[in-house]
PDB file of N, CA and C in Angstrom:
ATOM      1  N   UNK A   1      20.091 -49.770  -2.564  1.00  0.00           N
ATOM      2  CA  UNK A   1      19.485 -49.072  -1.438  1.00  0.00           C
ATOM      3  C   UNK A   1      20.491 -48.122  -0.790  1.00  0.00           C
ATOM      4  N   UNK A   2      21.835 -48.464  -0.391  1.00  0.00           N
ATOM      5  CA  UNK A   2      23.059 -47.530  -0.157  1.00  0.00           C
ATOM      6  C   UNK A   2      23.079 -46.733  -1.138  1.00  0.00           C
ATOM      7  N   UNK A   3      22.921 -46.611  -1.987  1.00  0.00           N
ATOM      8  CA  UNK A   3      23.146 -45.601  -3.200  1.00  0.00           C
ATOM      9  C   UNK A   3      22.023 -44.461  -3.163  1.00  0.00           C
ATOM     10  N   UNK A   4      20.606 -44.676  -2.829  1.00  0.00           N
ATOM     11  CA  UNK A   4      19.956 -43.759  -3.172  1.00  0.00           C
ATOM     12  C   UNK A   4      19.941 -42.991  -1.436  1.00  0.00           C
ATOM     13  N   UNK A   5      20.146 -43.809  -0.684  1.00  0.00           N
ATOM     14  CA  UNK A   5      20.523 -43.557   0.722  1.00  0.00           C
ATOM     15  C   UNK A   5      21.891 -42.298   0.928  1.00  0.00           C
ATOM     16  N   UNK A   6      22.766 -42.902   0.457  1.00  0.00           N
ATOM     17  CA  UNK A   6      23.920 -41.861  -0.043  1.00  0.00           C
ATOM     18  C   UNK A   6      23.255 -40.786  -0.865  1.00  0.00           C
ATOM     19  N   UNK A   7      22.730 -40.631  -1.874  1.00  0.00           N
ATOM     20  CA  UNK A   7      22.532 -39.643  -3.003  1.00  0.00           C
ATOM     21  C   UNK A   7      21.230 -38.609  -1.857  1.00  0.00           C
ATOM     22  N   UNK A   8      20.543 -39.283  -1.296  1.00  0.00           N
ATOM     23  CA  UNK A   8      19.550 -38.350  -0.654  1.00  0.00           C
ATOM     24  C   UNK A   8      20.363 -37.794   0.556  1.00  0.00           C
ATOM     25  N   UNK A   9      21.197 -38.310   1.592  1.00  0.00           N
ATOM     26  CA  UNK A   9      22.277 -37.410   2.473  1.00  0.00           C
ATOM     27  C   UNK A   9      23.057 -36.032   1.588  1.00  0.00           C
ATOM     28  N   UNK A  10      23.637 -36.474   0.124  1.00  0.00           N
ATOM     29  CA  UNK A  10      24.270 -35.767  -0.512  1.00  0.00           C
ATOM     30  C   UNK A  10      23.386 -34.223  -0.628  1.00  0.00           C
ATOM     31  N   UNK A  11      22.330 -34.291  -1.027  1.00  0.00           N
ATOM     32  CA  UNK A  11      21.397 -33.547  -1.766  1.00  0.00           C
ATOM     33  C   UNK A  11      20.968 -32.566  -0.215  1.00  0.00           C
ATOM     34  N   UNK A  12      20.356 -33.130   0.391  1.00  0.00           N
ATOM     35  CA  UNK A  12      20.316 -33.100   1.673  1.00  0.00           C
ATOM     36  C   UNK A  12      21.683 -31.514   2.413  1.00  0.00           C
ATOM     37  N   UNK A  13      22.879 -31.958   1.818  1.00  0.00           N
ATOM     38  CA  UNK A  13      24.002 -31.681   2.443  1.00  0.00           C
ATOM     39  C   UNK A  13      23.960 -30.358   1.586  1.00  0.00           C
ATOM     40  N   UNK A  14      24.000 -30.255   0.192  1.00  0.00           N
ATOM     41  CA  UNK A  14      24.112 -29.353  -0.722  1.00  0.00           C
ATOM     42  C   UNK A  14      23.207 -28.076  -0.810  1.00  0.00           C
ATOM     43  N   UNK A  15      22.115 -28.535   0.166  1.00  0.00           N
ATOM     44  CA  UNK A  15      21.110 -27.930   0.396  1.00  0.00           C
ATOM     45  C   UNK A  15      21.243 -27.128   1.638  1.00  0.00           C
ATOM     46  N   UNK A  16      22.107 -27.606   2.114  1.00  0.00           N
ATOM     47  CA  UNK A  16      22.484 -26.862   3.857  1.00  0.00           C
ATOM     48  C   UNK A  16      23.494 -26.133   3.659  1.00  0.00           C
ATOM     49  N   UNK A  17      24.770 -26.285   2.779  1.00  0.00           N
ATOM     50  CA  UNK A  17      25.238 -25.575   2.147  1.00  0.00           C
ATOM     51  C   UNK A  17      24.872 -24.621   1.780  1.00  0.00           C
ATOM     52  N   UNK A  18      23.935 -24.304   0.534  1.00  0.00           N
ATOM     53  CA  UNK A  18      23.671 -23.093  -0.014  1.00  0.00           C
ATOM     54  C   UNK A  18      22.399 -22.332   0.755  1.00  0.00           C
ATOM     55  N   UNK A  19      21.957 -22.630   2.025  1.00  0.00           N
ATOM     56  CA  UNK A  19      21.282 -21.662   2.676  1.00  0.00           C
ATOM     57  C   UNK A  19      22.326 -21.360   3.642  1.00  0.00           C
ATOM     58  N   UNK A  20      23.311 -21.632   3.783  1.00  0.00           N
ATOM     59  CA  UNK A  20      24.916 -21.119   4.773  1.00  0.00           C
ATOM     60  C   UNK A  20      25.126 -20.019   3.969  1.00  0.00           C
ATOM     61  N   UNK A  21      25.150 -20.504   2.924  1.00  0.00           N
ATOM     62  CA  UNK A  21      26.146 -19.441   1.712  1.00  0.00           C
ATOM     63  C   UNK A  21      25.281 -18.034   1.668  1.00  0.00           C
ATOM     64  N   UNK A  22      24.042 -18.392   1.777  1.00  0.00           N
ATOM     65  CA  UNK A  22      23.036 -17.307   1.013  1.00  0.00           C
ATOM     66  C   UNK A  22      22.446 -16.459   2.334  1.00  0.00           C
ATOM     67  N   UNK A  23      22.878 -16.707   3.569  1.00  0.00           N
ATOM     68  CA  UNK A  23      22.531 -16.137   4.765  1.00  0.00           C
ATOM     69  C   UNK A  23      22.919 -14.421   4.546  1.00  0.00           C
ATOM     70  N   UNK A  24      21.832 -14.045   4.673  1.00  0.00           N
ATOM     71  CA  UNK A  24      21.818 -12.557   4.536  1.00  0.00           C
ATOM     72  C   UNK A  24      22.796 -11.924   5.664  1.00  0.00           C
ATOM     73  N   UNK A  25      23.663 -10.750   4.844  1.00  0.00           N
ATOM     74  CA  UNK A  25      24.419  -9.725   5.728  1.00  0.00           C
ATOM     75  C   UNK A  25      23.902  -8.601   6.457  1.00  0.00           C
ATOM     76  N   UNK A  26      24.251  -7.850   7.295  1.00  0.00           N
ATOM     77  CA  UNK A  26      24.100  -6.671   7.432  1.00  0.00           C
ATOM     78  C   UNK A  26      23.923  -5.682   6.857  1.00  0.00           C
ATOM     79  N   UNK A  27      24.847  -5.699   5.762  1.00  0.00           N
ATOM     80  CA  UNK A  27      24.638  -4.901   4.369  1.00  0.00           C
ATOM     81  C   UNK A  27      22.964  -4.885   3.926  1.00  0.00           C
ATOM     82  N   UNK A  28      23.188  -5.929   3.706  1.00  0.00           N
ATOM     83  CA  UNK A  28      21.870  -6.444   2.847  1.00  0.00           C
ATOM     84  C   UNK A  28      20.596  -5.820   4.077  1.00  0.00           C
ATOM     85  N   UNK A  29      20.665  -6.407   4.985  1.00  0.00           N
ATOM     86  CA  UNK A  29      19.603  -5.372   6.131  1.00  0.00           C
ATOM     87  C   UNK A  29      19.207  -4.015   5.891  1.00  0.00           C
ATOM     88  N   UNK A  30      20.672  -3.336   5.886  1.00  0.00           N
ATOM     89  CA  UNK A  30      20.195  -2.208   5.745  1.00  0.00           C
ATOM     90  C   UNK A  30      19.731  -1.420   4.686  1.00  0.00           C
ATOM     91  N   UNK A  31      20.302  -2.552   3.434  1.00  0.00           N
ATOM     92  CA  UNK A  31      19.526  -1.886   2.232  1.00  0.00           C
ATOM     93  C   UNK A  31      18.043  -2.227   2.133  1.00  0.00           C
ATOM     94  N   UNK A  32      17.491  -2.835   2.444  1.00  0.00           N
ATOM     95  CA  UNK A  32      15.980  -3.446   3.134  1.00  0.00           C
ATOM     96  C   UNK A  32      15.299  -2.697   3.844  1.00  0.00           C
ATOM     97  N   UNK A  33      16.178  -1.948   4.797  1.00  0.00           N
ATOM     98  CA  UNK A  33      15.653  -1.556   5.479  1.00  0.00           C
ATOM     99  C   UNK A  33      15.046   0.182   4.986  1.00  0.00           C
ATOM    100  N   UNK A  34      16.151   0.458   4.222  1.00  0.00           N
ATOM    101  CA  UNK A  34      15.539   1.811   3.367  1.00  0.00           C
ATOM    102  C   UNK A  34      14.848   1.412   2.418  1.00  0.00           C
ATOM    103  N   UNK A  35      14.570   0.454   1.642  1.00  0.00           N
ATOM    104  CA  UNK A  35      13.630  -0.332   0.360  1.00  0.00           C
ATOM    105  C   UNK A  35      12.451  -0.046   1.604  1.00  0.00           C
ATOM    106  N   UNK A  36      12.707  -1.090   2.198  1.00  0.00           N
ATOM    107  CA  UNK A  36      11.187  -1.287   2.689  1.00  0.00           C
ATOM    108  C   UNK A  36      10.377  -0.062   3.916  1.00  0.00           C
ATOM    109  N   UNK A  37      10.966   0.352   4.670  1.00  0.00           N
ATOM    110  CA  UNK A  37      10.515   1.489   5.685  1.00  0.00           C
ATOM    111  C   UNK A  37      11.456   3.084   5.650  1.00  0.00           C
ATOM    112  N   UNK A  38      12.198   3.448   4.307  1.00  0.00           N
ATOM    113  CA  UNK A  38      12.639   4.599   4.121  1.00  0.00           C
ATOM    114  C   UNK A  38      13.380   4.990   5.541  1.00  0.00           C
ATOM    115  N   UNK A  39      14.057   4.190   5.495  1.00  0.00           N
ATOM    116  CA  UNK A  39      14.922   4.477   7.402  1.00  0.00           C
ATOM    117  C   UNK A  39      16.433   4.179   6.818  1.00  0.00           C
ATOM    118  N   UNK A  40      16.741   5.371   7.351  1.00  0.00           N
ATOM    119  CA  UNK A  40      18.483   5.032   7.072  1.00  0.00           C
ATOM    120  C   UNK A  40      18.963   5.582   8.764  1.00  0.00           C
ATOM    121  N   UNK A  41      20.241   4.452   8.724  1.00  0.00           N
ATOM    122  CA  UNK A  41      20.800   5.689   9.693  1.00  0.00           C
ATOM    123  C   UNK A  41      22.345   5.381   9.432  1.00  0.00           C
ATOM    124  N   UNK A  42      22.781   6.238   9.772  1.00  0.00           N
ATOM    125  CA  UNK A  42      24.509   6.633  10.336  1.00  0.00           C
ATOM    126  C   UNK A  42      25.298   6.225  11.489  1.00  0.00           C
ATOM    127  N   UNK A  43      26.145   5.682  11.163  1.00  0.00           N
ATOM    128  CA  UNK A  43      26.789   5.102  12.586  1.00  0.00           C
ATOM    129  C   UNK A  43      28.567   5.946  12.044  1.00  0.00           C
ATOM    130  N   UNK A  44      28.660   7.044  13.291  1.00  0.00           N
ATOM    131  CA  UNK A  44      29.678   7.483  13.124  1.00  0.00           C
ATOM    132  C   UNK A  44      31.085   7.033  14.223  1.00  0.00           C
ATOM    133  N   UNK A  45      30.648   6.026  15.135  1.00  0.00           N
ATOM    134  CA  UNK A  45      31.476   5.495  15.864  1.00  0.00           C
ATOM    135  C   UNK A  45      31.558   6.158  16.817  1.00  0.00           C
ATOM    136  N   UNK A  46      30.876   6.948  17.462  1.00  0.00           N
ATOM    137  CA  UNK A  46      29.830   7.743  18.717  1.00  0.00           C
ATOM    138  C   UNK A  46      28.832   7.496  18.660  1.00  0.00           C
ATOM    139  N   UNK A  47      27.740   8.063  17.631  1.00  0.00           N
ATOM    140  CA  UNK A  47      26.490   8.096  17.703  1.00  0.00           C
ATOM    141  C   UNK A  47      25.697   7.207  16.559  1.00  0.00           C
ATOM    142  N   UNK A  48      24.598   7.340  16.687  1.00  0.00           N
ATOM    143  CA  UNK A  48      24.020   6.350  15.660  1.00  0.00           C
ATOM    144  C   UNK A  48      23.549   7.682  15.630  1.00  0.00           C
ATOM    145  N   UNK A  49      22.703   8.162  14.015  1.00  0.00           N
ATOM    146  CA  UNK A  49      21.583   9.371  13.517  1.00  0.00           C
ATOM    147  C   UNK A  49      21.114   8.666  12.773  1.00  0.00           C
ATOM    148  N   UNK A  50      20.059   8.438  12.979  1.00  0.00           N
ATOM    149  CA  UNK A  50      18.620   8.134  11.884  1.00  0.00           C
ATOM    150  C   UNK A  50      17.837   8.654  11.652  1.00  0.00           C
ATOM    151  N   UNK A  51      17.029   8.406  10.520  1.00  0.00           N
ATOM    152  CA  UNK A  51      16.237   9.304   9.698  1.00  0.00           C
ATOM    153  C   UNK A  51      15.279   8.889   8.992  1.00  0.00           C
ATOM    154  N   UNK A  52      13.707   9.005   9.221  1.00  0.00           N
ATOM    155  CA  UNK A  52      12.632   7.867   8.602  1.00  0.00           C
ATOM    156  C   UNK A  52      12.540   8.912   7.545  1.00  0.00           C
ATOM    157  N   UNK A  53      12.071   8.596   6.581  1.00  0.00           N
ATOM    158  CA  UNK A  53      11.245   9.607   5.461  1.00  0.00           C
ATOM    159  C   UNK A  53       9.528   9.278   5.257  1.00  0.00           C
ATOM    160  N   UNK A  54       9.513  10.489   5.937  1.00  0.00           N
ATOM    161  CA  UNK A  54       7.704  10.695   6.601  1.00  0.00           C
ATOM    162  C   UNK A  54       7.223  12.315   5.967  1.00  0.00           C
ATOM    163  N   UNK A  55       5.887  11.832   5.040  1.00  0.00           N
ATOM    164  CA  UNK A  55       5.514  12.843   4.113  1.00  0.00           C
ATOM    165  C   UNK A  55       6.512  13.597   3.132  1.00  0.00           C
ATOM    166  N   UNK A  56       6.984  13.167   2.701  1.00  0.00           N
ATOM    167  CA  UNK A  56       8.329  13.376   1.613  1.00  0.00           C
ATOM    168  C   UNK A  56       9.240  14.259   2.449  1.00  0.00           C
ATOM    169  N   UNK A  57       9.605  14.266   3.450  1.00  0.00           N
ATOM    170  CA  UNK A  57      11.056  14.988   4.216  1.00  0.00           C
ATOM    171  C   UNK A  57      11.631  13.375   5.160  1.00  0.00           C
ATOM    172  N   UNK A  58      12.562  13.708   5.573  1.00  0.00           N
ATOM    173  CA  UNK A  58      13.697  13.404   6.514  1.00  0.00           C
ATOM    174  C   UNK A  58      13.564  13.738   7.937  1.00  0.00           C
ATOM    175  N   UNK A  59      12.827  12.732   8.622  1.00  0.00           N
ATOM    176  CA  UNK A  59      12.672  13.620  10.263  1.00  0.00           C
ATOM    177  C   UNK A  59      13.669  12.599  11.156  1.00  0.00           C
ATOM    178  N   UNK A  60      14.187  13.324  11.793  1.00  0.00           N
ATOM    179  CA  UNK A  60      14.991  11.975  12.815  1.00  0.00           C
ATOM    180  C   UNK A  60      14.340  11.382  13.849  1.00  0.00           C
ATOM    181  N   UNK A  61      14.766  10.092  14.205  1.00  0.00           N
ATOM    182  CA  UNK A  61      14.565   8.885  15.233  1.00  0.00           C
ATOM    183  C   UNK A  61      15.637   8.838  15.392  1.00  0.00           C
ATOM    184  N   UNK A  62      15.426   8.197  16.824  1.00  0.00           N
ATOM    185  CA  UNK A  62      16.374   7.392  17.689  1.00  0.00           C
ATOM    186  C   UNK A  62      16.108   6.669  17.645  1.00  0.00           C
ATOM    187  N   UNK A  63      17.232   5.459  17.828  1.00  0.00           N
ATOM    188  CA  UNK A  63      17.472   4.171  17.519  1.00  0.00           C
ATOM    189  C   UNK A  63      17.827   3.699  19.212  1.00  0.00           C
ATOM    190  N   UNK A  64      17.031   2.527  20.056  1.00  0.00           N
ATOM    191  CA  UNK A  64      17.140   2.634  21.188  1.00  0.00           C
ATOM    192  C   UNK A  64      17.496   1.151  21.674  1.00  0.00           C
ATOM    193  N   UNK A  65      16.777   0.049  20.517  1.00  0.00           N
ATOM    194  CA  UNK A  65      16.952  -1.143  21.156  1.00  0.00           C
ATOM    195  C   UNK A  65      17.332  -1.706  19.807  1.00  0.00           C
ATOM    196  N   UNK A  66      18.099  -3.103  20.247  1.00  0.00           N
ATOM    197  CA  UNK A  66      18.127  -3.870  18.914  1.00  0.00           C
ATOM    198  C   UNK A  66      18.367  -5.540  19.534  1.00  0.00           C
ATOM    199  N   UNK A  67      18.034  -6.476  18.784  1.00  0.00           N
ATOM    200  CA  UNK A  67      17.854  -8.018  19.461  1.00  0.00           C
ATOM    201  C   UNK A  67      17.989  -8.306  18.041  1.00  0.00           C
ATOM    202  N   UNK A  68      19.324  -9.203  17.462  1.00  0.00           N
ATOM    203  CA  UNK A  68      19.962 -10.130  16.532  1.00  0.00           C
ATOM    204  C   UNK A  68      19.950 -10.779  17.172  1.00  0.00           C
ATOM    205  N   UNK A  69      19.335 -12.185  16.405  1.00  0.00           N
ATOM    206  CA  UNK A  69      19.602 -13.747  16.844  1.00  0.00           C
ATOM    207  C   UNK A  69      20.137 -14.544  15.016  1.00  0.00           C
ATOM    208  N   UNK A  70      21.618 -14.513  15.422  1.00  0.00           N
ATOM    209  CA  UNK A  70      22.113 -15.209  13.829  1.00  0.00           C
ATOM    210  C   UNK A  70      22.219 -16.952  13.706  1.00  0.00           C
ATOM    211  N   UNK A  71      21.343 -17.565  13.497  1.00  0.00           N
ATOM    212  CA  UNK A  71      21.393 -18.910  13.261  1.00  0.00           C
ATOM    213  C   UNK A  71      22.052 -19.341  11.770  1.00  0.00           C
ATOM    214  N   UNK A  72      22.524 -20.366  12.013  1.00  0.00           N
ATOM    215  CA  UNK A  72      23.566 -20.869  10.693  1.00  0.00           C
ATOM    216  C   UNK A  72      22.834 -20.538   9.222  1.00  0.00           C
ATOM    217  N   UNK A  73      21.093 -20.616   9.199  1.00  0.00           N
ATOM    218  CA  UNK A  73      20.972 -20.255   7.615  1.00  0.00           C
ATOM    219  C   UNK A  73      19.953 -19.321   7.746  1.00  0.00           C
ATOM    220  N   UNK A  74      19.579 -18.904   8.457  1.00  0.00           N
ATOM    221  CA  UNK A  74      18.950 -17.527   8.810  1.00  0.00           C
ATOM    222  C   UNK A  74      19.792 -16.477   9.906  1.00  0.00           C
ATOM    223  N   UNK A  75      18.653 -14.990   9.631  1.00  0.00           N
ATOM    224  CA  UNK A  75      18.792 -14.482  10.857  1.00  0.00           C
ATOM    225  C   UNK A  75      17.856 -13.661  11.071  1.00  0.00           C
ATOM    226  N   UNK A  76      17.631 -13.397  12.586  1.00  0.00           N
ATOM    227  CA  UNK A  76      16.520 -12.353  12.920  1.00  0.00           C
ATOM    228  C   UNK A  76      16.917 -11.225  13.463  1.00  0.00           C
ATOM    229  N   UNK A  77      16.444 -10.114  13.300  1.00  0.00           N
ATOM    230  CA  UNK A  77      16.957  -8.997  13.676  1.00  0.00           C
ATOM    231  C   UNK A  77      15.663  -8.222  14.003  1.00  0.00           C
ATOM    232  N   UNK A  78      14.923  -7.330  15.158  1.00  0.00           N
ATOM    233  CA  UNK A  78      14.179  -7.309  15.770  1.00  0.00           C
ATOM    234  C   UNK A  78      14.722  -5.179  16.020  1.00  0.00           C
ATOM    235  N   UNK A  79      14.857  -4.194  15.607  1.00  0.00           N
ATOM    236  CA  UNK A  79      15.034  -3.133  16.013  1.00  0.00           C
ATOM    237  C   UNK A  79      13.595  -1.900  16.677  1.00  0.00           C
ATOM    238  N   UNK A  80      13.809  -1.179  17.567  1.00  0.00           N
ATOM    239  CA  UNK A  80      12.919  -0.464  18.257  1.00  0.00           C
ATOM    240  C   UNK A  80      13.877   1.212  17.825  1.00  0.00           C
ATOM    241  N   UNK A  81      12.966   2.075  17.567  1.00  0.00           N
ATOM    242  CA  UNK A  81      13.015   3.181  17.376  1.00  0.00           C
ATOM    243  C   UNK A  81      12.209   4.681  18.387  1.00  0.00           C
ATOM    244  N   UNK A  82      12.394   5.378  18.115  1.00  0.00           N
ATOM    245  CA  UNK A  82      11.583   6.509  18.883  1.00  0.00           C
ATOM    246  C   UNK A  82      11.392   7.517  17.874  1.00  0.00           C
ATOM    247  N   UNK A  83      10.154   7.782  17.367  1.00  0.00           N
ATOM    248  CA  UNK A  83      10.363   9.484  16.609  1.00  0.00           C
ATOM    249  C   UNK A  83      10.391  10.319  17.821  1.00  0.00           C
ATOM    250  N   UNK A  84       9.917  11.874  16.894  1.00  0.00           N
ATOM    251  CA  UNK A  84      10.085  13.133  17.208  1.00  0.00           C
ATOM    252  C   UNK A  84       8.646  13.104  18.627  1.00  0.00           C
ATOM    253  N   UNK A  85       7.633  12.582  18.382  1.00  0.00           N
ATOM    254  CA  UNK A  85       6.711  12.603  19.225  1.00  0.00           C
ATOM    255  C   UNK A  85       6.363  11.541  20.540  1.00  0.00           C
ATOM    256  N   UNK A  86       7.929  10.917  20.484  1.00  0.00           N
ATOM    257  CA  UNK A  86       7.469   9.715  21.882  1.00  0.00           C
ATOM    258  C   UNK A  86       6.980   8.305  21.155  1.00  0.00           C
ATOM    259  N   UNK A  87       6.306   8.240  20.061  1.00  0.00           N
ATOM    260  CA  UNK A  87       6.206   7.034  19.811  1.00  0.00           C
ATOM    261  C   UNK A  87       6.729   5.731  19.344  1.00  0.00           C
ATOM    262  N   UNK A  88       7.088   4.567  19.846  1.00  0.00           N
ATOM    263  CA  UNK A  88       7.836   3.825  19.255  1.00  0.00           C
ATOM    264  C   UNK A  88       7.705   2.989  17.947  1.00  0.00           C
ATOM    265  N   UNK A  89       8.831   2.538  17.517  1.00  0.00           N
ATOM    266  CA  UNK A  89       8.509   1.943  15.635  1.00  0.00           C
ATOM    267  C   UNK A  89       9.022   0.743  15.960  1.00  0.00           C
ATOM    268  N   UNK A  90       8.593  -0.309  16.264  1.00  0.00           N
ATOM    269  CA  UNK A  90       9.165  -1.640  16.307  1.00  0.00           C
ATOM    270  C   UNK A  90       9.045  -2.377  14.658  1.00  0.00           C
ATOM    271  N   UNK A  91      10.543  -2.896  14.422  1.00  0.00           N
ATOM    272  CA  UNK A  91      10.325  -3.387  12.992  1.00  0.00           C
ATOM    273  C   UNK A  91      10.936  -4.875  13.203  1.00  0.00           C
ATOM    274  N   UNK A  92      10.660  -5.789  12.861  1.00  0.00           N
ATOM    275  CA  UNK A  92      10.747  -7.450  13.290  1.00  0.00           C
ATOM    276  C   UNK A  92      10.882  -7.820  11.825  1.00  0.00           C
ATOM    277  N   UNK A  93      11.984  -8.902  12.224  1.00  0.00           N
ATOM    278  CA  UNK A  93      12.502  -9.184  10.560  1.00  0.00           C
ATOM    279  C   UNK A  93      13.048 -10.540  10.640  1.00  0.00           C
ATOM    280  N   UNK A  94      13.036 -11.388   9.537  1.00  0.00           N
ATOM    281  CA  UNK A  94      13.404 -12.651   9.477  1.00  0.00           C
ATOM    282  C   UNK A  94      14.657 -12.771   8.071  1.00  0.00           C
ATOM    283  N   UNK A  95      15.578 -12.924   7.929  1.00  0.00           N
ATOM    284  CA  UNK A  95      16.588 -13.244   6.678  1.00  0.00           C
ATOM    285  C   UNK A  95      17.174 -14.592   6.503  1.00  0.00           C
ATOM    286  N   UNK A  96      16.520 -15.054   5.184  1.00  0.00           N
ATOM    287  CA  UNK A  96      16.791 -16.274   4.702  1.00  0.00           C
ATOM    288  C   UNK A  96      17.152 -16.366   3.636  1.00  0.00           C
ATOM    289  N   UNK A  97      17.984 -16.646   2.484  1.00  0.00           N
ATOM    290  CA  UNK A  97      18.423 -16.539   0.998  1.00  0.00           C
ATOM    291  C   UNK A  97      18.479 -15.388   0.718  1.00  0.00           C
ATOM    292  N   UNK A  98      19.495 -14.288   1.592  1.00  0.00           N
ATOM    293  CA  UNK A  98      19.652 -12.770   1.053  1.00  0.00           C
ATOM    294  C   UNK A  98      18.306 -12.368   0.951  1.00  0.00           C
ATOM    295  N   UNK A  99      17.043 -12.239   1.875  1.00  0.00           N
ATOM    296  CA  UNK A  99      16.170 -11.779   1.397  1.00  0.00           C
ATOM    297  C   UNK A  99      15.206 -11.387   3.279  1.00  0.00           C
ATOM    298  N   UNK A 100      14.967 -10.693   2.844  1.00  0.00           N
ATOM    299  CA  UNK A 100      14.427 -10.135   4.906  1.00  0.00           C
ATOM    300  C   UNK A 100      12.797 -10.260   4.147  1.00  0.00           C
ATOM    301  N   UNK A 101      11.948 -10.563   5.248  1.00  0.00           N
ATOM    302  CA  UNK A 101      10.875 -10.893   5.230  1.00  0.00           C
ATOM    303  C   UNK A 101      10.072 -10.393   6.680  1.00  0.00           C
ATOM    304  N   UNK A 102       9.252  -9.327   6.584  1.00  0.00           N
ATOM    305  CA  UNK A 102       9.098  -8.160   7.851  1.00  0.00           C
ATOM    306  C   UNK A 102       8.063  -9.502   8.465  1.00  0.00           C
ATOM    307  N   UNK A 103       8.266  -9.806   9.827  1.00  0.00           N
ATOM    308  CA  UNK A 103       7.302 -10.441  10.844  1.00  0.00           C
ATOM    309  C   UNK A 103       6.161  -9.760  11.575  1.00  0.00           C
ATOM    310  N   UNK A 104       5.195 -10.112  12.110  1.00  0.00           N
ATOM    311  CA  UNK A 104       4.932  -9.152  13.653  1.00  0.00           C
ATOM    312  C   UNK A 104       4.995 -10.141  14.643  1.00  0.00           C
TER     313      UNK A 104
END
């Protein structure tokens, strides 16, 4: 009974481990973030410039709000935008095993 008691903590443990390990980067966000909504932006250490790709061109947004919450095997990352016409782009995101998964 200690033994399979032990072996299920173990398994248990190995398992908490590799969703630590596999917790998605920033990197990884932002390549997601052009995969999935054609949004890149630039951070030149002044300004942020971003850029959605809307009807096959490059129009810029502003980038205005942002809310990261990094928990040990996930993370959420929650960004607000502005285009050219006033309207806002809220994009809500969940990352678990290197992999973002868009919320609302």
């Amino acid at each position: 009974m200690k033994r399979k008691k032990r072996n299920f903590i173990g398994i248990i443990f190995l398992i908490f481990l590799l969703l630590i390990f596999t917790c998605p980067t920033e990197l990884d966000y932002v390549k997601w973030l052009d995969q999935k909504h054609q949004l890149t932006c630039i951070n030149d250490g002044f300004n942020i410039d971003c850029k959605k790709m809307i009807n096959g061109k490059y129009e810029p947004i502003s980038k205005f709000s942002r809310y990261t919450m990094h928990g040990v095997i996930y993370k959420t990352i929650r960004d607000r935008y502005k285009d050219i016409d006033g309207n806002t782009i809220e994009i809500k995101s969940i990352g678990i095993m290197k992999l973002y998964i868009e919320i609302s």
